[in-house]
N, C-alpha and C. Protein backbone atom coordinates (compact mmCIF):
# COMPACT_ATOMS: atom_id res chain seq x y z
N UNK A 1 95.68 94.59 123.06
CA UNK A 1 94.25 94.90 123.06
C UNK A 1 93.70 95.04 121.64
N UNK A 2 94.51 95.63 121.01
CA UNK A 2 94.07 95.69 119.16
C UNK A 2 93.94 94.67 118.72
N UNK A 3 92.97 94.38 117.69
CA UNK A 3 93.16 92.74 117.24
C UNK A 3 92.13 93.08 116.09
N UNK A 4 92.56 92.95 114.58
CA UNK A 4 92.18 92.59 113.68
C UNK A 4 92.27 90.91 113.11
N UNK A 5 90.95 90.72 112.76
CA UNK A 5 90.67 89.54 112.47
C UNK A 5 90.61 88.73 110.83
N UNK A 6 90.81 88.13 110.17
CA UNK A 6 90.28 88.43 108.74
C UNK A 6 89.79 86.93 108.35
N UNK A 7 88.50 86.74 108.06
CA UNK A 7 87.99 85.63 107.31
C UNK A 7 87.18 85.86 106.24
N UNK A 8 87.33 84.51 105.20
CA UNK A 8 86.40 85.09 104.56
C UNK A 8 87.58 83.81 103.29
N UNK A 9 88.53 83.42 104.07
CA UNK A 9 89.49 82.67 102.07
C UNK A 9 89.23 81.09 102.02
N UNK A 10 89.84 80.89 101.26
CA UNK A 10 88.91 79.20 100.82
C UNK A 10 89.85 79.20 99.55
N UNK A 11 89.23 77.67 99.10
CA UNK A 11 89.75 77.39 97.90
C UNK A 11 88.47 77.95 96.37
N UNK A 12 88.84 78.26 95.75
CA UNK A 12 87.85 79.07 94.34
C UNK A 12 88.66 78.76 92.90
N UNK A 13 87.94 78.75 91.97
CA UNK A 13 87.99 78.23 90.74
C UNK A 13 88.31 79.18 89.86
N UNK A 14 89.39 79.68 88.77
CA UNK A 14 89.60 81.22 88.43
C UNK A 14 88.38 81.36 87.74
N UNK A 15 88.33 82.73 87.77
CA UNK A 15 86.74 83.41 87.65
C UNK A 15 85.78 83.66 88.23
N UNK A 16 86.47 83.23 89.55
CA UNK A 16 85.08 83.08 90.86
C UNK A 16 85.19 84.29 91.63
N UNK A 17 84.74 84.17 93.06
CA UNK A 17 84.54 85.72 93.55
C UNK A 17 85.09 84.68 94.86
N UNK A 18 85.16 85.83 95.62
CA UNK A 18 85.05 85.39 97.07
C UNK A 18 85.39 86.64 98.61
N UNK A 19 84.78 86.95 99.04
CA UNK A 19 84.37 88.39 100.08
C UNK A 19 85.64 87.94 101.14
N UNK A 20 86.25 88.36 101.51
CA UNK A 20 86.90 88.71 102.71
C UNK A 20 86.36 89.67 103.78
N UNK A 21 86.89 89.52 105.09
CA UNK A 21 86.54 90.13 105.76
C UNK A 21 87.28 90.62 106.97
N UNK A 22 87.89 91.69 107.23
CA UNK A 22 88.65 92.20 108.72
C UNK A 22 87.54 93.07 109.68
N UNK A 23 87.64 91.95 110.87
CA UNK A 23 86.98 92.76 111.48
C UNK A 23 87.86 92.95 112.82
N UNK A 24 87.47 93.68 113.38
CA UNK A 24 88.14 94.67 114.42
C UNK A 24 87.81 94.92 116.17
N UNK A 25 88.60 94.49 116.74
CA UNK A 25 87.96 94.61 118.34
C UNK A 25 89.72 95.28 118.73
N UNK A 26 89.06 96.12 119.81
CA UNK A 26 89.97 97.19 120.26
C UNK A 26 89.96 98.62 119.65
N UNK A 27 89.31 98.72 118.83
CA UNK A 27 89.93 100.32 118.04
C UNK A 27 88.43 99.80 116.86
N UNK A 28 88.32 101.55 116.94
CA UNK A 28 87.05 101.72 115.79
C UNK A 28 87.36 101.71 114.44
N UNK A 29 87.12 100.90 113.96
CA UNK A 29 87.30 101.47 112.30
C UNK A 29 87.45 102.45 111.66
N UNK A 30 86.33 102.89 112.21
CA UNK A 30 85.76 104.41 111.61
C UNK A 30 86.95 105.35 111.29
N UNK A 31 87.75 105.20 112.83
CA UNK A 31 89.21 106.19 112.80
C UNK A 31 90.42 105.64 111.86
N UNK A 32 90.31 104.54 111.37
CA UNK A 32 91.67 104.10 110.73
C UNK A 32 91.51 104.19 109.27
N UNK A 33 92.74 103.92 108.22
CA UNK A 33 92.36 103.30 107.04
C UNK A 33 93.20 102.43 107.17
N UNK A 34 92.44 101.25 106.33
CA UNK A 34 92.76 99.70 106.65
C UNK A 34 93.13 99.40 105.40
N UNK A 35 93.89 98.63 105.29
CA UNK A 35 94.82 98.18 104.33
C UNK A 35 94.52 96.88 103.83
N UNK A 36 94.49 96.20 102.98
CA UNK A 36 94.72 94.53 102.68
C UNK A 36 96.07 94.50 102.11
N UNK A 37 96.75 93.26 102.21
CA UNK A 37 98.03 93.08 101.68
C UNK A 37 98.09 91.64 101.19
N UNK A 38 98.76 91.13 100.89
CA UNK A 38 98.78 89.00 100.23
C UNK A 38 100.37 89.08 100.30
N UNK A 39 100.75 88.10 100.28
CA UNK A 39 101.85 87.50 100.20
C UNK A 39 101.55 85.80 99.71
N UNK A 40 102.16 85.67 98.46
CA UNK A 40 102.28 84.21 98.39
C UNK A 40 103.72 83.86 98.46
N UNK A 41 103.93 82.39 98.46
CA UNK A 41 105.30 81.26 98.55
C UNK A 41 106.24 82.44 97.91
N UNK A 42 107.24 82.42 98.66
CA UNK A 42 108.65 82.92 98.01
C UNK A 42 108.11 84.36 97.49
N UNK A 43 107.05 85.16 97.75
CA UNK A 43 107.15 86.75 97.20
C UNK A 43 107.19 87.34 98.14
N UNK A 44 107.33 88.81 98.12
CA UNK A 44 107.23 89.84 98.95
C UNK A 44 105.82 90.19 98.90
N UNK A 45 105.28 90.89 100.87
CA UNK A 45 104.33 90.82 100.40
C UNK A 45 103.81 92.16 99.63
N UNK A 46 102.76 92.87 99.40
CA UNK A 46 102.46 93.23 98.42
C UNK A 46 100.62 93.95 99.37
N UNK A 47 101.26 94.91 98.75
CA UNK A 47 99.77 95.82 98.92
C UNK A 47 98.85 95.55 97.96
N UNK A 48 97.49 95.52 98.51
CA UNK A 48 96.71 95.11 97.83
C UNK A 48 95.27 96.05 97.31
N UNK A 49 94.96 96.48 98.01
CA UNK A 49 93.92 97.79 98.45
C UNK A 49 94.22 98.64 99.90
N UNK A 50 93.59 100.26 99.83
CA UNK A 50 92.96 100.85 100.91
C UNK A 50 92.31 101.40 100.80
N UNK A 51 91.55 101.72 102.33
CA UNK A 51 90.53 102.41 102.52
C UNK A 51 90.53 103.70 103.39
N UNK A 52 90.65 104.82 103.14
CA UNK A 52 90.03 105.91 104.22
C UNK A 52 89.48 105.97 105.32
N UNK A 53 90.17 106.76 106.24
CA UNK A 53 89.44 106.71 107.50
C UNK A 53 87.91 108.18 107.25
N UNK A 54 88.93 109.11 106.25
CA UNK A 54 87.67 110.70 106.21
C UNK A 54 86.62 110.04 105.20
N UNK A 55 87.11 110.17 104.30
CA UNK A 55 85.83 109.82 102.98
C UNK A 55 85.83 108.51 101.97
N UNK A 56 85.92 107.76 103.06
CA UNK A 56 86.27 106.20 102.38
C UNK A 56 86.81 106.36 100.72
N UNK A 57 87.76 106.69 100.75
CA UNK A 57 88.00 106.65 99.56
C UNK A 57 89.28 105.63 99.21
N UNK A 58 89.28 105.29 97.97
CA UNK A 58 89.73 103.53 97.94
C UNK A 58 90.91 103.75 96.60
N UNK A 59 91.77 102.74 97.04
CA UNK A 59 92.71 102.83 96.11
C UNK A 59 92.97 101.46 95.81
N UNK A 60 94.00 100.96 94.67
CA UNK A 60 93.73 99.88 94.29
C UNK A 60 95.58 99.55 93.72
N UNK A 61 95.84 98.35 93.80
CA UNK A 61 97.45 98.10 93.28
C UNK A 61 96.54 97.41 91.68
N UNK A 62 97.29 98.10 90.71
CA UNK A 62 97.08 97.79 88.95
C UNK A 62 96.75 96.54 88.97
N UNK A 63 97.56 95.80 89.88
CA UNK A 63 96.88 94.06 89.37
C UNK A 63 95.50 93.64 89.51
N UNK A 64 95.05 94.18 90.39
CA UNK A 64 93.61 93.82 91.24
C UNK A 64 92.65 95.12 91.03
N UNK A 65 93.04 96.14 90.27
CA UNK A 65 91.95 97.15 89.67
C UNK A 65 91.10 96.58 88.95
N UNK A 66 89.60 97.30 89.23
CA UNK A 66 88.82 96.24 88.42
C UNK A 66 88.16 94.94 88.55
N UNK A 67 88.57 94.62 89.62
CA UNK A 67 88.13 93.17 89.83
C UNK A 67 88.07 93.22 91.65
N UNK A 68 88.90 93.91 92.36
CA UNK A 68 88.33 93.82 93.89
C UNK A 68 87.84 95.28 93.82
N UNK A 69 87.33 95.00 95.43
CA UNK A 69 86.68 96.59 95.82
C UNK A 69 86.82 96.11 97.31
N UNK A 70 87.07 97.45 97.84
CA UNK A 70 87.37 97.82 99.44
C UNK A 70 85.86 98.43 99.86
N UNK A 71 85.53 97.97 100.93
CA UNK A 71 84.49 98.88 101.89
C UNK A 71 84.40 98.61 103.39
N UNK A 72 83.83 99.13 103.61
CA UNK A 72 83.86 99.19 105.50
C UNK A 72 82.62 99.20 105.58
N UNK A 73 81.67 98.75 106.71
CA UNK A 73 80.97 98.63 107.77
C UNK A 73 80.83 99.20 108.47
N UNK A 74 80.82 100.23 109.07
CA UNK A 74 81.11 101.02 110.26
C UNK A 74 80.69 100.54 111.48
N UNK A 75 79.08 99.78 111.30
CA UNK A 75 78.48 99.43 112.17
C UNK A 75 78.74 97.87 112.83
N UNK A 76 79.56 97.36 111.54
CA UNK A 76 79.68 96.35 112.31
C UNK A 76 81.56 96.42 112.63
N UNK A 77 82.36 97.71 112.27
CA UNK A 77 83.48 97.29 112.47
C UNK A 77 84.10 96.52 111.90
N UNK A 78 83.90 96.33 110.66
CA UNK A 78 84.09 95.46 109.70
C UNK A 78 84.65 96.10 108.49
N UNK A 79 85.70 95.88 107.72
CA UNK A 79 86.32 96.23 106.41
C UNK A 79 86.20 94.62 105.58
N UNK A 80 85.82 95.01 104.33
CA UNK A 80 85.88 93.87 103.16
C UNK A 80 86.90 94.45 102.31
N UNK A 81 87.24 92.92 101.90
CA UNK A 81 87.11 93.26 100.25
C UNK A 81 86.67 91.85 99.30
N UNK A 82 85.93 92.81 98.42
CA UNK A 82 85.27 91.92 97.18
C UNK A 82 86.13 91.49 96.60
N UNK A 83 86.43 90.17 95.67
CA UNK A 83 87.18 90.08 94.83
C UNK A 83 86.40 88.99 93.96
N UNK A 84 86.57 89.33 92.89
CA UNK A 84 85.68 88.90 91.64
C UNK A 84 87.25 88.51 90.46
N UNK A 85 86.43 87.94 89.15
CA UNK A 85 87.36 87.40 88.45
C UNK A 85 89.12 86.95 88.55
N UNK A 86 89.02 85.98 89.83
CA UNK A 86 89.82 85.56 90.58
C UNK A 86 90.93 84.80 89.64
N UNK A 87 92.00 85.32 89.39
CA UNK A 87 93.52 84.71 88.67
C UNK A 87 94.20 83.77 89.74
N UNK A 88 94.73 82.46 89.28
CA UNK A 88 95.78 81.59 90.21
C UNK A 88 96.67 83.05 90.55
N UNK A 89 97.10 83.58 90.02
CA UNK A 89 98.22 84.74 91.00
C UNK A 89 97.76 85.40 91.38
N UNK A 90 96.31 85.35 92.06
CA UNK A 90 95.98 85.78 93.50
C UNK A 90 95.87 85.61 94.63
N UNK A 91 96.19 83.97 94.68
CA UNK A 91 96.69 82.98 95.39
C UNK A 91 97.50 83.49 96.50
N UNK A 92 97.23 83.47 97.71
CA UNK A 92 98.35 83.89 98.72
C UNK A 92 97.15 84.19 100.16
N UNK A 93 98.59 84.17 100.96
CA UNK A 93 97.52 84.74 102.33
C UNK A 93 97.55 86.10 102.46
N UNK A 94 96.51 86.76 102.16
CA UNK A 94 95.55 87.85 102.85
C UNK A 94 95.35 88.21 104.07
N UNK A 95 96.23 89.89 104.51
CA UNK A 95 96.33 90.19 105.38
C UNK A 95 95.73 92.08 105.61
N UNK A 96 95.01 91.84 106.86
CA UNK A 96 94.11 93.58 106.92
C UNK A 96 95.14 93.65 107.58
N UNK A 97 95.33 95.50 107.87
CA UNK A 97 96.23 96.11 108.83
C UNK A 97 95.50 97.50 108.96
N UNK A 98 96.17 98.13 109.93
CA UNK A 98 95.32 99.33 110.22
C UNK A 98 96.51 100.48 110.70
N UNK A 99 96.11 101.94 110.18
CA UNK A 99 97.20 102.54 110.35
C UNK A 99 95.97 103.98 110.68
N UNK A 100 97.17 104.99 110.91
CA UNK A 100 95.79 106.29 111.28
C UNK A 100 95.44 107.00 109.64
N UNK A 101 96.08 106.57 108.88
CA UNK A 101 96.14 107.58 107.10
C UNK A 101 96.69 106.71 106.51
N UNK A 102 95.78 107.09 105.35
CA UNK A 102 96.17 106.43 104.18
C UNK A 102 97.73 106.42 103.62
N UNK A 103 98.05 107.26 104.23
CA UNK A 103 99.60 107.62 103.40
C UNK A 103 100.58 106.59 104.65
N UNK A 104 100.11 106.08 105.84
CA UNK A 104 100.57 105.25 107.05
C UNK A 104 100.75 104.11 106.03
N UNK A 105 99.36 103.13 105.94
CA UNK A 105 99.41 101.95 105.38
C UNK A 105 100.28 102.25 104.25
N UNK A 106 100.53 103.03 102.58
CA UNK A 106 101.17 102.88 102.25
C UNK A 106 102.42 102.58 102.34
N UNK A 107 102.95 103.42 103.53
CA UNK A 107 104.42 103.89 103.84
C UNK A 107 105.04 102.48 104.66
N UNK A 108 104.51 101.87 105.12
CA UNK A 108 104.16 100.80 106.26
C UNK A 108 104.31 100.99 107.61
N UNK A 109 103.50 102.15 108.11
CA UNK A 109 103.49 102.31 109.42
C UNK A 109 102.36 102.00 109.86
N UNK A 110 101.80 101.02 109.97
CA UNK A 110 101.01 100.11 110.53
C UNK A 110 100.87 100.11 112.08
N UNK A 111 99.68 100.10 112.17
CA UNK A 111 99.78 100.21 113.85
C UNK A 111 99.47 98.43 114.16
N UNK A 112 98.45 97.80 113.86
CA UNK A 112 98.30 96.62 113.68
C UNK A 112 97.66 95.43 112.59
N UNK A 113 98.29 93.87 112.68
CA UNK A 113 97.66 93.39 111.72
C UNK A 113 96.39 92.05 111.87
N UNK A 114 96.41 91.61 110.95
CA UNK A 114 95.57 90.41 111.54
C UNK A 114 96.30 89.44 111.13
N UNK A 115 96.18 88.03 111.20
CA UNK A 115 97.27 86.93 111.21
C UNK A 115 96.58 86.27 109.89
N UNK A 116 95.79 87.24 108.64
CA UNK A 116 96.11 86.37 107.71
C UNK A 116 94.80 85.50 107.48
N UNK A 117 94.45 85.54 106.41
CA UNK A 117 93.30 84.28 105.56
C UNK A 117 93.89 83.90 104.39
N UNK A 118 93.83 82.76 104.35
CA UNK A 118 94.21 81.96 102.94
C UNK A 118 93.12 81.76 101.90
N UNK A 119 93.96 82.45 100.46
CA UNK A 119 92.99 82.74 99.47
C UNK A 119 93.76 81.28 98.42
N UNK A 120 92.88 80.26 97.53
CA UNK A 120 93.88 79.55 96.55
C UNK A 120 92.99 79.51 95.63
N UNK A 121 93.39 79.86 94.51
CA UNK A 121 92.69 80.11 93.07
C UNK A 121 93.26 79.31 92.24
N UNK A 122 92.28 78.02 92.10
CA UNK A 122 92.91 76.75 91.18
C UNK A 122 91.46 75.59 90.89
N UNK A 123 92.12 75.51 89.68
CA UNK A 123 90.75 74.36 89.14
C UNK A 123 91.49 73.35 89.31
């Protein structure tokens, strides 16, 4: 019944931007904090941002500080993330997940994910 969705990846030019998007049927947003993660060819994947379920409050992995940002929607059930001054090693598929706390998604107790948007950052 849970089902996170995520669109929003494409091909982009480094330096470009491009919005992602998880959205959510089965379970409210509101109650979770949602996670993004990437994985490219041959890496592990790799946390990327989260978000708060109490006071949206947002955290960031050092590579991508600065340049993405996490937010939610409430109304539409919807979590983003921004990502601006786009590096080829950001390249990978992009994945939301949803856990009940922030300290869940870290830990990886994930309740569910979405199957993934493909991000490729290349001129």
């Amino acid at each position: 019944q849970l089902q996170l969705v995520e669109s929003g990846g494409g091909l982009v030019q480094p330096g470009g931007s491009l919005r992602l998007s998880c959205a959510a049927s089965g379970l409210t947003l509101v109650y979770y904090a949602i996670g993004w993660f990437r994985q490219a060819p041959g890496k592990e994947r790799e946390g990327v941002a989260c978000i708060s379920s109490s006071d949206g409050s947002t955290y960031y992995a050092d590579s991508v500080k600065g340049r993405f940002t996490i937010s939610r929607d409430n109304a539409k059930n919807t979590v983003y993330l921004q990502m601006n001054s786009l590096k080829p090693e950001d390249t990978a598929v992009y994945y939301c997940a949803a856990a009940e706390t922030v300290a869940a998604v870290v830990g990886g107790y994930l309740e569910v994910w979405g199957l993934g948007t493909l991000v490729t950052v290349s001129s």
